[in-house]
N, C-alpha and C. Protein backbone atom coordinates (compact mmCIF):
# COMPACT_ATOMS: atom_id res chain seq x y z
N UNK A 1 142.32 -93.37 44.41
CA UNK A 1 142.33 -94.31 45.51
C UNK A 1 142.53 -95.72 44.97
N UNK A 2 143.39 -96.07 45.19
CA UNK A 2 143.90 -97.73 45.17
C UNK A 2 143.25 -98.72 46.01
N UNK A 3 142.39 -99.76 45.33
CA UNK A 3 141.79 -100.70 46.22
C UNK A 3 141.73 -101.93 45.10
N UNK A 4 142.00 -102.97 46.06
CA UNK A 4 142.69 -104.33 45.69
C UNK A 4 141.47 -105.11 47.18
N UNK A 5 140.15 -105.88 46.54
CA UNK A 5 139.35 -106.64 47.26
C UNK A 5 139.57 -107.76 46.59
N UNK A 6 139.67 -108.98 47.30
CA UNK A 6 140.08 -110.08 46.82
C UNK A 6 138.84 -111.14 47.38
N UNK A 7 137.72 -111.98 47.00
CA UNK A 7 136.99 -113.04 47.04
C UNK A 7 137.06 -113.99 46.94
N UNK A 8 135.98 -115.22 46.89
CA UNK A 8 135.85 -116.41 46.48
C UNK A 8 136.88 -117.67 47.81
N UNK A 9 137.40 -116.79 49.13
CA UNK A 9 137.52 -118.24 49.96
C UNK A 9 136.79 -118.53 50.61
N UNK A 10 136.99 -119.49 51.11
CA UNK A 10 136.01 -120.28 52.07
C UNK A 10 136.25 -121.95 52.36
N UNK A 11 135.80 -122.36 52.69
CA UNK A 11 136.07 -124.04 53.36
C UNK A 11 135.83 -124.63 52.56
N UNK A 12 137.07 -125.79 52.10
CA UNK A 12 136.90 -126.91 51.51
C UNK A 12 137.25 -127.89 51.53
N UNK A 13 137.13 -129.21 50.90
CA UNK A 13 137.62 -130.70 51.57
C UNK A 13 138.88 -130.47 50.58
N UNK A 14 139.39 -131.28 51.38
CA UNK A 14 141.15 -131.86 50.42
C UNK A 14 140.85 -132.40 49.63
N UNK A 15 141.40 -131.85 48.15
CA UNK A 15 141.21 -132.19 47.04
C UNK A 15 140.11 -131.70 46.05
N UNK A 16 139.56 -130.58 46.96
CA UNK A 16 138.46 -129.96 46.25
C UNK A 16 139.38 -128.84 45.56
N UNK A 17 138.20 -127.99 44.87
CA UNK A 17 138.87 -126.31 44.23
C UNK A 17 137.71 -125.28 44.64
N UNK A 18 138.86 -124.42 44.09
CA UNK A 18 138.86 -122.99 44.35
C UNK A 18 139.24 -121.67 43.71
N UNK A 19 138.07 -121.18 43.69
CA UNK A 19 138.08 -119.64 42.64
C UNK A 19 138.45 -118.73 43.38
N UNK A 20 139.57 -117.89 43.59
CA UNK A 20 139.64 -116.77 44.30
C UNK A 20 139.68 -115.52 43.11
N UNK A 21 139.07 -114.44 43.47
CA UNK A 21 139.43 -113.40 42.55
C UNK A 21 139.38 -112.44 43.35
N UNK A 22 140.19 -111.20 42.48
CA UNK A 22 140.76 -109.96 42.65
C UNK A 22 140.39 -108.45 42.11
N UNK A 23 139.40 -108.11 42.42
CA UNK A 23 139.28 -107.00 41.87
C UNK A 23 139.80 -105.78 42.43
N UNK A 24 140.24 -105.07 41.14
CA UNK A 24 141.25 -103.64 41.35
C UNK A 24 140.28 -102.72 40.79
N UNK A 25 141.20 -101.12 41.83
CA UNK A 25 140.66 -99.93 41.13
C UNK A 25 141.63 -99.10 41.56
N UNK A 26 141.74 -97.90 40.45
CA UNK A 26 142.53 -96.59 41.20
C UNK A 26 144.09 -97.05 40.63
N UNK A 27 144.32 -98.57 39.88
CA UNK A 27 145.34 -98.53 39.16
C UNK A 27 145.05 -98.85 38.00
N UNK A 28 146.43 -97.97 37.17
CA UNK A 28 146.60 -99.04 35.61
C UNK A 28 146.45 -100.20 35.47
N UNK A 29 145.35 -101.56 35.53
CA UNK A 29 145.42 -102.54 35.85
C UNK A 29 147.06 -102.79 35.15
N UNK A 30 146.49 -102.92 33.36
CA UNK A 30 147.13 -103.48 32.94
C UNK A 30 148.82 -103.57 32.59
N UNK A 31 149.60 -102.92 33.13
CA UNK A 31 150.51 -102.77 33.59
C UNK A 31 151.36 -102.86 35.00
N UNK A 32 150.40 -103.38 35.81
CA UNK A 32 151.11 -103.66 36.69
C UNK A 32 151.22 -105.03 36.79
N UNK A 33 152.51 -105.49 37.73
CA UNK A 33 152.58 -106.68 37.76
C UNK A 33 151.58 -107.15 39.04
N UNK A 34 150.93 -108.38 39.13
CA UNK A 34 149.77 -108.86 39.61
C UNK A 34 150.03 -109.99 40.62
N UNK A 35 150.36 -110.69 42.11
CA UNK A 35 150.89 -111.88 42.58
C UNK A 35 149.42 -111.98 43.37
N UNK A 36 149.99 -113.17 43.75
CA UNK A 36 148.67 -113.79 44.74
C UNK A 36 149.80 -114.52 46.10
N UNK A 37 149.53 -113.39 47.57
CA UNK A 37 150.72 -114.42 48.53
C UNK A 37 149.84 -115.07 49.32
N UNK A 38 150.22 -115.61 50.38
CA UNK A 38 150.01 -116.04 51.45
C UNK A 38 150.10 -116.31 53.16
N UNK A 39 149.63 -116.49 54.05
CA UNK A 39 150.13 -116.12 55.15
C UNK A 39 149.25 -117.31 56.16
N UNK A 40 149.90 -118.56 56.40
CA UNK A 40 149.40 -119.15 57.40
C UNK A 40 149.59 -118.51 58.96
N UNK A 41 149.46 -119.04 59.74
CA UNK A 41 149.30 -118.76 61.29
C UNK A 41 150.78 -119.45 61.53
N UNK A 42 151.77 -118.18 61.89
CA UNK A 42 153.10 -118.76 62.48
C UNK A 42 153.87 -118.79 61.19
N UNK A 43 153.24 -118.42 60.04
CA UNK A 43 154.56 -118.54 58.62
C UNK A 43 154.47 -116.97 58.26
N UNK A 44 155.59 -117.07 57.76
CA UNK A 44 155.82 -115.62 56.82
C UNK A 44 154.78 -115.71 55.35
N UNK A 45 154.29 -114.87 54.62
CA UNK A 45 154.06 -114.57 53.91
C UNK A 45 154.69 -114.83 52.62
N UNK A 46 154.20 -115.82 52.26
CA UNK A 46 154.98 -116.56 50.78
C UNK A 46 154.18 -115.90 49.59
N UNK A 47 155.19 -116.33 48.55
CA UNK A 47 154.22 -115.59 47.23
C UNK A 47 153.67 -117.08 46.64
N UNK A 48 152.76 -116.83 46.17
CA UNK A 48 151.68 -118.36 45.98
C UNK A 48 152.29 -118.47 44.43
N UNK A 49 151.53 -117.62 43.46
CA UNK A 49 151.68 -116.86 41.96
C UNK A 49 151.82 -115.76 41.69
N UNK A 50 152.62 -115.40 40.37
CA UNK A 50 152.89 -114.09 40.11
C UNK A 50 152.48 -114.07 38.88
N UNK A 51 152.20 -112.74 37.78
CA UNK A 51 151.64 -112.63 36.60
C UNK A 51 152.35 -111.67 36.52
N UNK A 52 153.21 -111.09 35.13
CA UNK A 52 153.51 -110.24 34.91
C UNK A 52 152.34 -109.14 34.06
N UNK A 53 152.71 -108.07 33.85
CA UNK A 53 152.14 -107.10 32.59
C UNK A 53 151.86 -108.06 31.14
N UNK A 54 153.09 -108.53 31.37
CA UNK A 54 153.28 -109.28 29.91
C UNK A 54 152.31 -110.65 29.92
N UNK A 55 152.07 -111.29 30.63
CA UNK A 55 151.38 -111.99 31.15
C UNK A 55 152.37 -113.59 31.24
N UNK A 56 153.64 -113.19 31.49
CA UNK A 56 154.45 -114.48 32.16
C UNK A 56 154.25 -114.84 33.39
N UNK A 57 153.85 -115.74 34.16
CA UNK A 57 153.51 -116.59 35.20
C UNK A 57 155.06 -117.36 35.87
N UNK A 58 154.41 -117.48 36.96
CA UNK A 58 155.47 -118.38 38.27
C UNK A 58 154.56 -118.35 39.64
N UNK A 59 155.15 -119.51 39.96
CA UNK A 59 154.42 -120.59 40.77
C UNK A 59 155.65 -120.45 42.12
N UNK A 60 155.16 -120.71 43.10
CA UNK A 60 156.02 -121.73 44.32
C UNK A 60 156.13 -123.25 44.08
N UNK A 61 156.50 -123.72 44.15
CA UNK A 61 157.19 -124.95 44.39
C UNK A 61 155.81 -125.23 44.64
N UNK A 62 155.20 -125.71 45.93
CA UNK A 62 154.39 -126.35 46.47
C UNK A 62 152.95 -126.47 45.66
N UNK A 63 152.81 -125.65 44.65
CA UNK A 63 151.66 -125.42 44.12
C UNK A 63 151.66 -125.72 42.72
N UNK A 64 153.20 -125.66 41.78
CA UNK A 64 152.65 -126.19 40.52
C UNK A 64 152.04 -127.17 40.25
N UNK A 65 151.54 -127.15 39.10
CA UNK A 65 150.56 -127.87 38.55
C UNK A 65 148.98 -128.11 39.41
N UNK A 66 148.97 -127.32 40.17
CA UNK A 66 147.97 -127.27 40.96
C UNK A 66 146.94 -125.98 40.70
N UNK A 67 147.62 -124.91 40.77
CA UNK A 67 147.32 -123.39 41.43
C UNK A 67 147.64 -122.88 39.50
N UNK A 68 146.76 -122.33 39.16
CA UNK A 68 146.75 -121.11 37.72
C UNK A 68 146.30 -119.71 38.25
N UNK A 69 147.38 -118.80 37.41
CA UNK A 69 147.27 -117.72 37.91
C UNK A 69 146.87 -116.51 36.79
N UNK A 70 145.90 -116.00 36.50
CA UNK A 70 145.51 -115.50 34.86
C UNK A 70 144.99 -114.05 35.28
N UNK A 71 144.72 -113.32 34.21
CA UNK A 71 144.41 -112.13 34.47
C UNK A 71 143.45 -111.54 33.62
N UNK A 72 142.72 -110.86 33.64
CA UNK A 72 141.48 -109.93 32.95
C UNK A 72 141.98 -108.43 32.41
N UNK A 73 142.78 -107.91 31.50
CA UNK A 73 142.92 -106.92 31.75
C UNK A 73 141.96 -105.81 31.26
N UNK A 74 140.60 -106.68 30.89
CA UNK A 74 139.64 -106.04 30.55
C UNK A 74 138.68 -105.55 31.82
N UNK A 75 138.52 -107.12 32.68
CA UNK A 75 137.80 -106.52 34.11
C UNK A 75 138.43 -106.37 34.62
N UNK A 76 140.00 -105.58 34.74
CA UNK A 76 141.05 -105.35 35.69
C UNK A 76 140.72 -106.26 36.95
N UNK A 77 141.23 -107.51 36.81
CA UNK A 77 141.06 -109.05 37.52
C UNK A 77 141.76 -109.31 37.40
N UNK A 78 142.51 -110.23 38.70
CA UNK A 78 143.53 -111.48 38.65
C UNK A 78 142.83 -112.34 39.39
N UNK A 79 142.80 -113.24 38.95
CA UNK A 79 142.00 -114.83 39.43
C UNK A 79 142.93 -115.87 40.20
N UNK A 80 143.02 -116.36 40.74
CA UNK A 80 143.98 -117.37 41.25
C UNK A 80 142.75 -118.96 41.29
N UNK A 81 143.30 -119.78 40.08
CA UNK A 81 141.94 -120.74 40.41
C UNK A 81 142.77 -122.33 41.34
N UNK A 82 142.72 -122.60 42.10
CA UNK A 82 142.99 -123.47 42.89
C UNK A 82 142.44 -124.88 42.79
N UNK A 83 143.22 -126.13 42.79
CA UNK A 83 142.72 -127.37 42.80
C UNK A 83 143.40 -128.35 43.40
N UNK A 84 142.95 -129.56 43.78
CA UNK A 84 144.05 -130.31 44.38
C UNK A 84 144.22 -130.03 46.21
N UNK A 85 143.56 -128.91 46.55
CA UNK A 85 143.60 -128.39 47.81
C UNK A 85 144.07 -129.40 48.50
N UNK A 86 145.41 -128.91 49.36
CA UNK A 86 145.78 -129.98 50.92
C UNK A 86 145.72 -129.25 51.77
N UNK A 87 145.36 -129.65 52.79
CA UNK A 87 145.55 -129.04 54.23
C UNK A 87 146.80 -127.79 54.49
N UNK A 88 147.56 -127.57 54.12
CA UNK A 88 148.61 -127.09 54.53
C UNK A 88 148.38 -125.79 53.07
N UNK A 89 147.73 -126.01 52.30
CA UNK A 89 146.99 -124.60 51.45
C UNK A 89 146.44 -123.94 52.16
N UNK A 90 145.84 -124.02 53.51
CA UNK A 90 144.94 -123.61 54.82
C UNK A 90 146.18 -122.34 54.62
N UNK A 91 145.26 -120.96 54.64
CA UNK A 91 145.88 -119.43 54.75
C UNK A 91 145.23 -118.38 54.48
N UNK A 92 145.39 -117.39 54.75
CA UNK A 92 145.13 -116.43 54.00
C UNK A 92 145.33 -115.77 52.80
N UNK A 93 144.40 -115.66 51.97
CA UNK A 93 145.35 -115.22 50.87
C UNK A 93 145.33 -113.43 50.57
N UNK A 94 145.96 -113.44 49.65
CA UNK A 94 146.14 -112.03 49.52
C UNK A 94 146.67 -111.44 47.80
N UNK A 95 145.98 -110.39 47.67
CA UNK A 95 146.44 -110.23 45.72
C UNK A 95 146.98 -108.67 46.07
N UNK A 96 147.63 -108.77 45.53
CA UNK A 96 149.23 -107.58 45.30
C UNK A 96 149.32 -107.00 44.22
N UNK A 97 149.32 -105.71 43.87
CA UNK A 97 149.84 -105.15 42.38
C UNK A 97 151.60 -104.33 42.71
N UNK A 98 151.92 -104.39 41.54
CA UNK A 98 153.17 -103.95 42.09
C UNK A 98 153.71 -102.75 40.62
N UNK A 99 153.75 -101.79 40.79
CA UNK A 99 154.69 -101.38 39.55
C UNK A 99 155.97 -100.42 40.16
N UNK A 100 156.83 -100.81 39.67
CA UNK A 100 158.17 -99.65 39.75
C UNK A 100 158.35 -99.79 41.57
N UNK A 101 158.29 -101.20 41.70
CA UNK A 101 158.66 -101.18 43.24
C UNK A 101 157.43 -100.97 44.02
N UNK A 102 156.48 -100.48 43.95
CA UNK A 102 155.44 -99.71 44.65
C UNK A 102 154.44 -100.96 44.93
N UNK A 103 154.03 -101.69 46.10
CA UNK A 103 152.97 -102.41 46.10
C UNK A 103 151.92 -101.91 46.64
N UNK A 104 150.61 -102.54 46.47
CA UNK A 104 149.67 -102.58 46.56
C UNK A 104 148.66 -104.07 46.85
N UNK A 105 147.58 -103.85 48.44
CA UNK A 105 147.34 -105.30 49.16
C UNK A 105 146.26 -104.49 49.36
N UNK A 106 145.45 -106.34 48.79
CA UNK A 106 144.14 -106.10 49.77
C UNK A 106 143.93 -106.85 50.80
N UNK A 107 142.54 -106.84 51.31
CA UNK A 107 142.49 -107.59 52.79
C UNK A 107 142.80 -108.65 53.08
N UNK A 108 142.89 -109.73 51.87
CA UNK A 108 142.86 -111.13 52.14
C UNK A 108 141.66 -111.56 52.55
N UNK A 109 141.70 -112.70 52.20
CA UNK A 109 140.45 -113.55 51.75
C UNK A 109 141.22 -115.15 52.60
N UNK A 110 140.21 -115.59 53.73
CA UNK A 110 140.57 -116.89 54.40
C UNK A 110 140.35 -118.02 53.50
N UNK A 111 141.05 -118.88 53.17
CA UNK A 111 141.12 -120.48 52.65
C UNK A 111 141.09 -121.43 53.64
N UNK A 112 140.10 -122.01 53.66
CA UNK A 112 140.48 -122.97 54.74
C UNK A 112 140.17 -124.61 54.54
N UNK A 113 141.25 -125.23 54.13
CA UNK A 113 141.32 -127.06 53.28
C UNK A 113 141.13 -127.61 54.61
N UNK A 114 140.09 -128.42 55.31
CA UNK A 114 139.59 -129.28 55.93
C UNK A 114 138.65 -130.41 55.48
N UNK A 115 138.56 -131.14 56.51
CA UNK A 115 137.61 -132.54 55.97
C UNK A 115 136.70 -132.40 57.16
């Protein structure tokens, strides 16, 4: 059984941070590739960060130098640590495994950047 629970959102002021993490089971962690997307109210589902196996990283536009995306492949974890928060980071998030085409989602976890 494949399960991907993802933690750590909740309300914060603009310009604060944020720990989200990802815990997996039921896969090879360490081989699969690992993203973190997103889904405001009225947007499609963007990819925030991605981590490979290998452990090469990529960002969206809107988030470098902001948003790090790292992995545990000891506590089969992907972390997404967040800083800089603006309003428009306001979403849901969501952590993804992917191998050989095949994904894998958990529930998502609400972010919500307010003052």
């Amino acid at each position: 059984q494949v399960q991907l629970v993802e933690s750590g959102g909740g309300l914060v002021q603009p310009g604060g941070s944020l720990r989200l993490s990802c815990a997996t089971s039921g896969i090879i962690f360490s081989v699969n590739d690992m993203g973190w997307y997103r889904q405001a109210p009225g947007k499609e589902r963007e990819l925030v960060a991605a981590i490979t196996s290998s452990g090469s990283t990529k960002y969206a536009d809107s988030v470098k130098g902001r948003f790090t995306i790292s992995r545990d492949n000891v506590k089969n974890t992907v972390t997404l640590q967040m800083s800089s928060l603006k309003p428009e980071d306001t979403a849901v998030y969501y952590c993804k495994g992917e191998l050989f085409g095949l994904g894998y989602w958990g529930q998502g976890t609400q972010v919500t950047v307010s003052s």
